[in-house]
Protein backbone atom coordinates (compact mmCIF):
# COMPACT_ATOMS: atom_id res chain seq x y z
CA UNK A 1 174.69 -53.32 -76.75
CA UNK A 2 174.75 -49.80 -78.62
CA UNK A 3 176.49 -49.58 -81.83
CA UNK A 4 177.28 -47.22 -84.83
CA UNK A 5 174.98 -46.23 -87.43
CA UNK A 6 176.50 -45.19 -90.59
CA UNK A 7 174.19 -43.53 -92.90
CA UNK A 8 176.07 -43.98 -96.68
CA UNK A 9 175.61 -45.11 -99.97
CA UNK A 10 177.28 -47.00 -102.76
CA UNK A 11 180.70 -45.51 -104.05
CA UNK A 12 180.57 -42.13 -102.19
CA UNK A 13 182.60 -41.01 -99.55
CA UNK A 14 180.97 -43.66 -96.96
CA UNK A 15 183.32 -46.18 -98.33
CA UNK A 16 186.32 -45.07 -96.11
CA UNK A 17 183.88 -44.82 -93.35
CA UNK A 18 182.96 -48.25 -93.69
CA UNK A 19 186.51 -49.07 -94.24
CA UNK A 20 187.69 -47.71 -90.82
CA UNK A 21 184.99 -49.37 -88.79
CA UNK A 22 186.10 -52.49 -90.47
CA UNK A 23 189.65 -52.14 -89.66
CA UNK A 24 188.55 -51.08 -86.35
CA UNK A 25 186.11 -53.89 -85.49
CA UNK A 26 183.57 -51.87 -84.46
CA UNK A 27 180.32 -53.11 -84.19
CA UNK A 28 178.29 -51.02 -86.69
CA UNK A 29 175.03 -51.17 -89.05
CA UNK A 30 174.89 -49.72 -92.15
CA UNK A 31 171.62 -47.89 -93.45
CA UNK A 32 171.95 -47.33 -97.06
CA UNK A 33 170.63 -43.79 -98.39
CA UNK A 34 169.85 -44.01 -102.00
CA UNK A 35 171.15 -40.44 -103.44
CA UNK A 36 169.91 -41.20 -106.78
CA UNK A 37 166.50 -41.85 -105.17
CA UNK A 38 166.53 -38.35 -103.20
CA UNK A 39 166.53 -40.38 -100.04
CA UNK A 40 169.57 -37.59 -98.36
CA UNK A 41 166.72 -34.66 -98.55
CA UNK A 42 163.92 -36.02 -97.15
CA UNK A 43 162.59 -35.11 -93.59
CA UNK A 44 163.84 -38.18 -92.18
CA UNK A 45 167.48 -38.10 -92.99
CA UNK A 46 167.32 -33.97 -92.72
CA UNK A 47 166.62 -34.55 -89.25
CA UNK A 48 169.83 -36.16 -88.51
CA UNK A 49 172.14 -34.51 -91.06
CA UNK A 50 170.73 -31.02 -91.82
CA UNK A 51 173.60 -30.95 -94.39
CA UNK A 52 171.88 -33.53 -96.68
CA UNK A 53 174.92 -35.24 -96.89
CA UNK A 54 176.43 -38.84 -96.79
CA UNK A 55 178.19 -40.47 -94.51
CA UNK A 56 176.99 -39.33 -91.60
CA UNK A 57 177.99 -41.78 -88.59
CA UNK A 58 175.52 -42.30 -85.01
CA UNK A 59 177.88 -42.62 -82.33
CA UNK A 60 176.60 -45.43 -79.88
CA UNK A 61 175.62 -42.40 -77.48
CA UNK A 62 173.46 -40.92 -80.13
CA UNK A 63 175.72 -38.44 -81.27
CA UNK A 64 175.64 -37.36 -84.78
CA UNK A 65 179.08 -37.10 -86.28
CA UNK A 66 179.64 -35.58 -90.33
CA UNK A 67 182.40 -34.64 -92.40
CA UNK A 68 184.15 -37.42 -93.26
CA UNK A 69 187.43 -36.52 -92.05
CA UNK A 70 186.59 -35.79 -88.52
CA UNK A 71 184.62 -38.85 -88.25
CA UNK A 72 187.88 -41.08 -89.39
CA UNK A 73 189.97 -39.35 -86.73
CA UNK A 74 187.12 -39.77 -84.15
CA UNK A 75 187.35 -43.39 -85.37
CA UNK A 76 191.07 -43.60 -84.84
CA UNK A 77 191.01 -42.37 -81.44
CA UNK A 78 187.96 -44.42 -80.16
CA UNK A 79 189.42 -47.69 -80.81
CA UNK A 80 193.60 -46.81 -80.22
CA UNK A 81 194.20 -50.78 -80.05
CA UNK A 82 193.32 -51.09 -83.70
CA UNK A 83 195.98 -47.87 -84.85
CA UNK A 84 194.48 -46.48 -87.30
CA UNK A 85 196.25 -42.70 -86.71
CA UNK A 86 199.84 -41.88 -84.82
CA UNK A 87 199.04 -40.89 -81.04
CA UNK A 88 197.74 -37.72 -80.78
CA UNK A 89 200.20 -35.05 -79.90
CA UNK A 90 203.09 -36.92 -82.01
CA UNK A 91 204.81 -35.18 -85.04
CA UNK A 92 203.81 -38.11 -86.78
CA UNK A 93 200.29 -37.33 -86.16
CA UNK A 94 200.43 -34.09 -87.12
CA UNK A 95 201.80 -35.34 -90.62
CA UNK A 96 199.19 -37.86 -91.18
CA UNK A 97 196.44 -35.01 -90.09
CA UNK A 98 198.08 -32.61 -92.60
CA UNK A 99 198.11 -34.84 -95.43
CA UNK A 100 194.24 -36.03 -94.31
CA UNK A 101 193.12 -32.68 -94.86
CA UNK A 102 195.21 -32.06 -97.58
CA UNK A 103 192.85 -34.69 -99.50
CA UNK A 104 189.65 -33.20 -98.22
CA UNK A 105 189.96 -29.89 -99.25
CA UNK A 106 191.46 -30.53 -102.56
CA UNK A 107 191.35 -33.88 -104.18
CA UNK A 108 187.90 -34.65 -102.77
CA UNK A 109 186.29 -31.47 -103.24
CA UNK A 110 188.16 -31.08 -106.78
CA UNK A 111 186.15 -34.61 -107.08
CA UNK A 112 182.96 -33.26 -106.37
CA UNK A 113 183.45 -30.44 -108.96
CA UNK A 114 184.06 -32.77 -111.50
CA UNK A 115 180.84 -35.14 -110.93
CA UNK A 116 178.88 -32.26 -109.94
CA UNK A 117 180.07 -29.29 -112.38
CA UNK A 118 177.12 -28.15 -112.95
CA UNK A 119 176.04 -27.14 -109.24
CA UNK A 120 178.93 -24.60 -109.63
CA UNK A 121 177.95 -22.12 -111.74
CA UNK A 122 174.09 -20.91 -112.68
CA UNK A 123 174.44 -20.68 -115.66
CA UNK A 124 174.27 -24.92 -117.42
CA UNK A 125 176.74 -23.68 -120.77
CA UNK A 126 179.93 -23.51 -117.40
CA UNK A 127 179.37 -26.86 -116.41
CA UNK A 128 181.91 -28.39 -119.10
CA UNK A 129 184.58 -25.61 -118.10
CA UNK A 130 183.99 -26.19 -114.44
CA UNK A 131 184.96 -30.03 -114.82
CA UNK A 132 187.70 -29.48 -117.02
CA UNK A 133 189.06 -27.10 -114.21
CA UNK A 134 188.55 -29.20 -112.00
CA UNK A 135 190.26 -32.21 -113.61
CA UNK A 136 193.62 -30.17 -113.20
CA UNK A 137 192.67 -29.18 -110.17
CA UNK A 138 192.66 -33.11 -109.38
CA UNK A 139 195.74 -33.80 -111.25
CA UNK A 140 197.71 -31.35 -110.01
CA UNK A 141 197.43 -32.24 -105.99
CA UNK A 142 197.68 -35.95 -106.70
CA UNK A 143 201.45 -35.00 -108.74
CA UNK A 144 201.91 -32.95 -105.10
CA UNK A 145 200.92 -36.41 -103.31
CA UNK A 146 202.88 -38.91 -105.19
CA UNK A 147 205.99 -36.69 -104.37
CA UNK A 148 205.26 -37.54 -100.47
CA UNK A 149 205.19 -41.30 -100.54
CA UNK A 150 207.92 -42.55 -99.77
CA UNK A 151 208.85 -46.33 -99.25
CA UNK A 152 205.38 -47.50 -98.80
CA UNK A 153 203.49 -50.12 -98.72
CA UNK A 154 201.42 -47.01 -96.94
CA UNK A 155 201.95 -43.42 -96.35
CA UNK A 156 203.68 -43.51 -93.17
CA UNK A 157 206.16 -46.66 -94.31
CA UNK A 158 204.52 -49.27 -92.11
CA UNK A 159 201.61 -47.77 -90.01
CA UNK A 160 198.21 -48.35 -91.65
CA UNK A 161 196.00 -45.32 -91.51
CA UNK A 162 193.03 -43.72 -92.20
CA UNK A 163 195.16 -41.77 -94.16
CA UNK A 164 195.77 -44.80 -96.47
CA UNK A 165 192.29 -45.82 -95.95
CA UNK A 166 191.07 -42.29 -97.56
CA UNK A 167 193.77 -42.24 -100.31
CA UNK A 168 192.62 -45.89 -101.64
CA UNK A 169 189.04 -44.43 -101.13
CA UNK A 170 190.06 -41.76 -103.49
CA UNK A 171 191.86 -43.28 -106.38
CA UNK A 172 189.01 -45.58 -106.99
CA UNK A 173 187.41 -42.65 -108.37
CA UNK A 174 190.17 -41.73 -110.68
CA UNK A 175 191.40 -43.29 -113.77
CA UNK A 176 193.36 -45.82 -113.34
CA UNK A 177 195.67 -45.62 -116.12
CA UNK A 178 196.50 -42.24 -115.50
CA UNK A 179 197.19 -43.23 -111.98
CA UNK A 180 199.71 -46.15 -113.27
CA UNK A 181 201.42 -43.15 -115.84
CA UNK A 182 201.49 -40.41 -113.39
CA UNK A 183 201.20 -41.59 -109.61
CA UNK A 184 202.20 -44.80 -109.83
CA UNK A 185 203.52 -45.01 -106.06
CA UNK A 186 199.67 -43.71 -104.78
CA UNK A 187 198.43 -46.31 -107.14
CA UNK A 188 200.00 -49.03 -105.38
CA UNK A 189 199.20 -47.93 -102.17
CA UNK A 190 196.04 -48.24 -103.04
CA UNK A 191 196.44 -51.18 -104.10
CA UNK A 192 197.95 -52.60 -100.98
CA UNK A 193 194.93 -51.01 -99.16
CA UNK A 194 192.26 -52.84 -101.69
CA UNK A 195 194.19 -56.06 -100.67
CA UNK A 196 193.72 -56.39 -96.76
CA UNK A 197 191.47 -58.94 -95.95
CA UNK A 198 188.67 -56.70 -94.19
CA UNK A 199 189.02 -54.27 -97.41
CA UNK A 200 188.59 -56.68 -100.23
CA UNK A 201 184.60 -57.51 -99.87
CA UNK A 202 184.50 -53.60 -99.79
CA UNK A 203 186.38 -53.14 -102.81
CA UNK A 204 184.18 -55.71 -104.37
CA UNK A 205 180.81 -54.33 -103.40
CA UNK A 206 181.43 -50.95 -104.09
CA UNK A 207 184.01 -50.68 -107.09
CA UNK A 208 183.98 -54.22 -108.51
């Protein structure tokens, strides 16, 4: 029987892709690409990602699915029993899709600055202002989220997400005690993520 393929590697943005085909039970195998190794530019994996880039998810049909946020949603809606997003169509899913990108576009890639500041600028002596910026950058659109949760445990009161998935995905990469000072109500929805029972060996391979 054909299954997923999800290209990713230890504590990068895989984890939520792993996460959701977890949740989802999909039947899946994982094929670890060792960044640190250079193993995302060789000919092999350029092949299937031209983007160099990890995750990138094999849809049992053969098609090649990147950018982590449209392969969550694809997720969601390929396996509706599991409901992992609102229906389609709904204002609820329209929320959860707003807040989704929200994440993306900011708090990830504000993540990626600050890891990577040096691939933003050509000259090395930015590198050190680039991360700084971008640890504002970061702070400032996690105050924005914290102001959106509401009762919890998850994002949309009840309903667990992909949205929640990506958000617990995300604060693993922040410090935690700034999380507990400043966003404490995203901090324990992580938290309640990190604690379902198809999460925890993820949380314990990848972020200890």
């Amino acid at each position: 029987m054909a299954k997923y393929t999800l290209y990713g590697w230890t504590g990068s943005g895989s984890v939520c892709v792993e996460a959701a085909l977890r949740e989802a039970g999909a039947d899946f195998e994982l094929v670890q690409v060792d960044t640190g190794k250079k193993q995302h530019v060789d000919a092999e994996f350029t092949k299937i990602n031209p983007r160099q880039q990890v995750p990138t998810l094999v849809l049992p049909d053969g098609t090649v699915v990147t950018e982590t946020m449209a392969i969550l949603l694809h997720l969601a809606d390929a396996f509706p029993d599991s409901h992992l997003a609102p229906k389609p169509g709904s204002s609820a899913r329209a929320v959860h899709d707003r807040w989704l990108a929200f994440l993306a576009v900011n708090v990830y890639e504000g993540e990626l600055r600050k890891a990577y500041s040096d691939r933003y600028s050509d000259d090395a002596g930015h590198a050190p202002a680039v991360g700084g910026a971008a640890a504002k950058y970061v702070e400032r659109h996690y105050a924005i989220l914290e102001e959106q949760i509401e009762a919890g445990p998850y994002f949309l009161g009840h309903p667990f997400t992909v949205l929640d998935i990506y958000i617990w995905m995300l604060a693993q990469w922040m410090d935690q005690d700034w999380l507990a000072k400043n966003a404490p109500k995203v901090l324990a929805l992580a938290n309640a993520v990190k604690a379902r029972a198809k999460i925890k060996p993820i949380q314990a391979a990848h972020f200890g």
